[in-house]
C-alpha atoms as a PDB file:
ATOM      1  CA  UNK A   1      24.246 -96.812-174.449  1.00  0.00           C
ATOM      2  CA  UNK A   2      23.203 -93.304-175.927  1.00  0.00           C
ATOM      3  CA  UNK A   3      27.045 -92.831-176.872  1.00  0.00           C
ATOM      4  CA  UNK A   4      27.188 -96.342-179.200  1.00  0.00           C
ATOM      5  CA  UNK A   5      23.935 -95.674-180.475  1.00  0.00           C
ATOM      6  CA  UNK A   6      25.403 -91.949-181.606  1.00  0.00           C
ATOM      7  CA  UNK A   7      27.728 -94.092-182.959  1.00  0.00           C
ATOM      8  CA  UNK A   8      26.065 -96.581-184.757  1.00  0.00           C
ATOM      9  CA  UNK A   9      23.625 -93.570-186.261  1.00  0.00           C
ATOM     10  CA  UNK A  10      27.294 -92.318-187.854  1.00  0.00           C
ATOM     11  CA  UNK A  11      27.995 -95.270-188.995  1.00  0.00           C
ATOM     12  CA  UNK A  12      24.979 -95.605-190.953  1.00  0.00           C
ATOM     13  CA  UNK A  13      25.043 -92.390-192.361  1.00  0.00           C
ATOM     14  CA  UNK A  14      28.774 -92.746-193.584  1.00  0.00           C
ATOM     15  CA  UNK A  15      27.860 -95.796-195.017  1.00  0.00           C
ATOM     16  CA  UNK A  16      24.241 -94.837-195.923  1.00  0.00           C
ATOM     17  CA  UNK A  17      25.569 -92.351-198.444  1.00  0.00           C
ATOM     18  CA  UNK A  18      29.307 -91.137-199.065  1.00  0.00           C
ATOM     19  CA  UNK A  19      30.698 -94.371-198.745  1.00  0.00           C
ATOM     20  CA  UNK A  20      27.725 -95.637-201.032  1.00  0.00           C
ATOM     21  CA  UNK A  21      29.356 -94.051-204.078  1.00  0.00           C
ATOM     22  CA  UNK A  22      27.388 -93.072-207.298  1.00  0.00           C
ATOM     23  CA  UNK A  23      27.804 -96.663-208.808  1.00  0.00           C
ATOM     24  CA  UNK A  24      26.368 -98.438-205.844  1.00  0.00           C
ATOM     25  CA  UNK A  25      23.476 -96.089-205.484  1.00  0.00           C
ATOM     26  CA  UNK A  26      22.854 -95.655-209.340  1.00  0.00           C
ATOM     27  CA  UNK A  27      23.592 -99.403-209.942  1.00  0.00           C
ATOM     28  CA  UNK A  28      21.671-101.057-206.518  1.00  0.00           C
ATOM     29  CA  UNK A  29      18.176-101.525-208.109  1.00  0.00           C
ATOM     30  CA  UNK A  30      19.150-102.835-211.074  1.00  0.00           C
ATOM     31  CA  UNK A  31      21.835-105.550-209.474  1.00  0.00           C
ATOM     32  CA  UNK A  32      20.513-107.757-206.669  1.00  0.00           C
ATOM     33  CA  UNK A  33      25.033-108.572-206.484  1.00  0.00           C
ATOM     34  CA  UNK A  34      25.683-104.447-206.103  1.00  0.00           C
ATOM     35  CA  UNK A  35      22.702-104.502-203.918  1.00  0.00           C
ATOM     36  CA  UNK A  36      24.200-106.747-201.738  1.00  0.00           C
ATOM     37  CA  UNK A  37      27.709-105.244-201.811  1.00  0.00           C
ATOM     38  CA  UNK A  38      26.159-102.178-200.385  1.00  0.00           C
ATOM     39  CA  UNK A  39      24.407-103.948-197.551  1.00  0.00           C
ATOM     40  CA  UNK A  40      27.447-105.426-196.729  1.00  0.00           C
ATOM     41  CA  UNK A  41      29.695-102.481-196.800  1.00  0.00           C
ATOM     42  CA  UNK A  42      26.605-100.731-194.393  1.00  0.00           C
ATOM     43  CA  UNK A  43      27.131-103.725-192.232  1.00  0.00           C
ATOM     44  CA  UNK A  44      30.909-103.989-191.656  1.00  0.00           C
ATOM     45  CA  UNK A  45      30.876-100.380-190.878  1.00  0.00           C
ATOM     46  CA  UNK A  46      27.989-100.712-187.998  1.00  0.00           C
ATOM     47  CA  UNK A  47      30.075-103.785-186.776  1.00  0.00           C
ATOM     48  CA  UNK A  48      33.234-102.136-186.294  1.00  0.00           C
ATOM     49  CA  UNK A  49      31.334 -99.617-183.887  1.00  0.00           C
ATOM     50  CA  UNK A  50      30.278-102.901-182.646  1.00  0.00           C
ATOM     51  CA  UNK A  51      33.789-103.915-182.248  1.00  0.00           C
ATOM     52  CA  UNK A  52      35.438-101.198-181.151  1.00  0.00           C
ATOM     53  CA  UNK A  53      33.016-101.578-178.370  1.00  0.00           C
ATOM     54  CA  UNK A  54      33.490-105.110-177.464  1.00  0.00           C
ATOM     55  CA  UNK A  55      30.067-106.007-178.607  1.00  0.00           C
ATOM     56  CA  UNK A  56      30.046-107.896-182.051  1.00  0.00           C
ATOM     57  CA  UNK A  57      28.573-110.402-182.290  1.00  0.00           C
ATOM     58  CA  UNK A  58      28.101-111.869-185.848  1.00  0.00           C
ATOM     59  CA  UNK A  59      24.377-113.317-185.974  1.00  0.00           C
ATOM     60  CA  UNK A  60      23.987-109.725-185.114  1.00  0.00           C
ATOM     61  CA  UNK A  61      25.798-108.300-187.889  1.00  0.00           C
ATOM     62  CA  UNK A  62      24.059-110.909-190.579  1.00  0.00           C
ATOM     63  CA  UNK A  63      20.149-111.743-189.159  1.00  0.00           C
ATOM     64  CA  UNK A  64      19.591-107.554-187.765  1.00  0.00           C
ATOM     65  CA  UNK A  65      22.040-106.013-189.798  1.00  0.00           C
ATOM     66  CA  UNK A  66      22.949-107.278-193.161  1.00  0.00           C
ATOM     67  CA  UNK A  67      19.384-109.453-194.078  1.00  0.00           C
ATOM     68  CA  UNK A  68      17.146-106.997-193.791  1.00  0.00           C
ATOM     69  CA  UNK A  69      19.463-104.007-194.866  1.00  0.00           C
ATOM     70  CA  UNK A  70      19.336-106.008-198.079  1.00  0.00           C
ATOM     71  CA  UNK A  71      15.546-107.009-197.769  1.00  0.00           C
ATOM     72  CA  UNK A  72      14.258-103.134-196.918  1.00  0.00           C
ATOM     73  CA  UNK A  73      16.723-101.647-199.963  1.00  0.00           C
ATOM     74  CA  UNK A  74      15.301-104.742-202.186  1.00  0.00           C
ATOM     75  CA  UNK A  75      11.932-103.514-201.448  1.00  0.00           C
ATOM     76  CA  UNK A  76      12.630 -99.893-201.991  1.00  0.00           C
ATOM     77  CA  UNK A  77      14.873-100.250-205.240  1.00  0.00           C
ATOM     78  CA  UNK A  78      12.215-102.972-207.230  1.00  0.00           C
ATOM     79  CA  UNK A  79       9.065-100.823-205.719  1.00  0.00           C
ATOM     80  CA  UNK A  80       7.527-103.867-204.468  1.00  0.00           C
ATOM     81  CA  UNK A  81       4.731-103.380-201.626  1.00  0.00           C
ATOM     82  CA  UNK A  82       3.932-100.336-200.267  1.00  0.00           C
ATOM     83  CA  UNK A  83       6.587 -97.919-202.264  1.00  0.00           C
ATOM     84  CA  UNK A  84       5.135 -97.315-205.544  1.00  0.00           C
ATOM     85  CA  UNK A  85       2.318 -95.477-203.607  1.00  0.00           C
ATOM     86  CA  UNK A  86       5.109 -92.801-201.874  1.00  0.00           C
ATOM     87  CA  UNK A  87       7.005 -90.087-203.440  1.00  0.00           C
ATOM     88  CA  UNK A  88      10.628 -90.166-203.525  1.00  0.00           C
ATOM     89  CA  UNK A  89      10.918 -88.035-200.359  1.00  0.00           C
ATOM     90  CA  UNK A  90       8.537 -90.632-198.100  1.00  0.00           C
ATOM     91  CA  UNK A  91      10.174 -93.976-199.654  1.00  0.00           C
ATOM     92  CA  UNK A  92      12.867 -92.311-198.483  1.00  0.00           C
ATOM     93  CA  UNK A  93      11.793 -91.740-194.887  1.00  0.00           C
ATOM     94  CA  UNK A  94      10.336 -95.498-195.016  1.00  0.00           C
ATOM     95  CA  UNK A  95      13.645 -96.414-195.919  1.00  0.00           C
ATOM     96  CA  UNK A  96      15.820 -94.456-193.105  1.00  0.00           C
ATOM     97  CA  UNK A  97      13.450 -95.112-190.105  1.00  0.00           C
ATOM     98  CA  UNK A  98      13.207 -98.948-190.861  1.00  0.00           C
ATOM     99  CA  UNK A  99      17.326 -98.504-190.845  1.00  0.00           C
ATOM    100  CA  UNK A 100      16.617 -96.724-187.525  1.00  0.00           C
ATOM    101  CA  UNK A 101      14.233 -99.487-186.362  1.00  0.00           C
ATOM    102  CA  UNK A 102      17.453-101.866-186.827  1.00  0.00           C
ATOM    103  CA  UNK A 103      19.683 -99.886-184.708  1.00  0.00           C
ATOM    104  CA  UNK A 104      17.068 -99.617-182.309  1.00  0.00           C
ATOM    105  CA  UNK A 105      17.211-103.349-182.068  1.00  0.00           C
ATOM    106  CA  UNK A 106      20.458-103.732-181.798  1.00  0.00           C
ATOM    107  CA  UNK A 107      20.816-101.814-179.070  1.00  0.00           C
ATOM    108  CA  UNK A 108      18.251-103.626-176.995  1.00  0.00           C
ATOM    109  CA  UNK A 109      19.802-106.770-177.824  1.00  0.00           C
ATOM    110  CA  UNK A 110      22.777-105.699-176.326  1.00  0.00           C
ATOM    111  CA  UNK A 111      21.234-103.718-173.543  1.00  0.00           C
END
């Protein structure tokens, strides 16, 4: 289990960032549709760990991966709730450990 969750960490990381692009991450809180194509790229690249490992399953992949991918990078990008009260640096910690939180998840689920 610690190996896919190293795994699954990568994955989000590749996808988190590089394989964001500049027009995903410059365009992603001004586009709820570019929004969404970045969740789902973040998605399919957690599910082909999942995959790989015999494990997908895909009301995995949409209700604990893609949903609230989209939902916590809605929040952050429109500043709704609780991050107009955090600098940059701690929406951005919000942001990665709720990612986190998801992994977390799905490795109980398939625990």
């Amino acid at each position: 289990m610690l190996e896919l969750g190293f795994w699954l960490l990568f994955a989000h990381f590749l996808a988190d960032y590089p394989l964001q692009g500049e027009f995903l991450a410059m365009n992603k809180g001004k586009s709820r549709q570019v929004l969404f194509a970045h969740a789902m790229i973040w998605t399919g690249c957690l599910s082909i760990v999942l995959v790989l490992n015999g494990l997908f399953q895909l009301w995995i992949a949409i209700f604990v991966l893609l949903v609230p991918h989209f939902l916590i990078d809605e929040i952050k990008a429109r500043n709704k709730l609780f991050y107009p009260k955090l600098s940059v640096w701690q929406g951005l910690v919000v942001d990665q450990t709720l990612h986190f939180v998801q992994i977390a998840i799905v490795l109980l689920i398939i625990s």
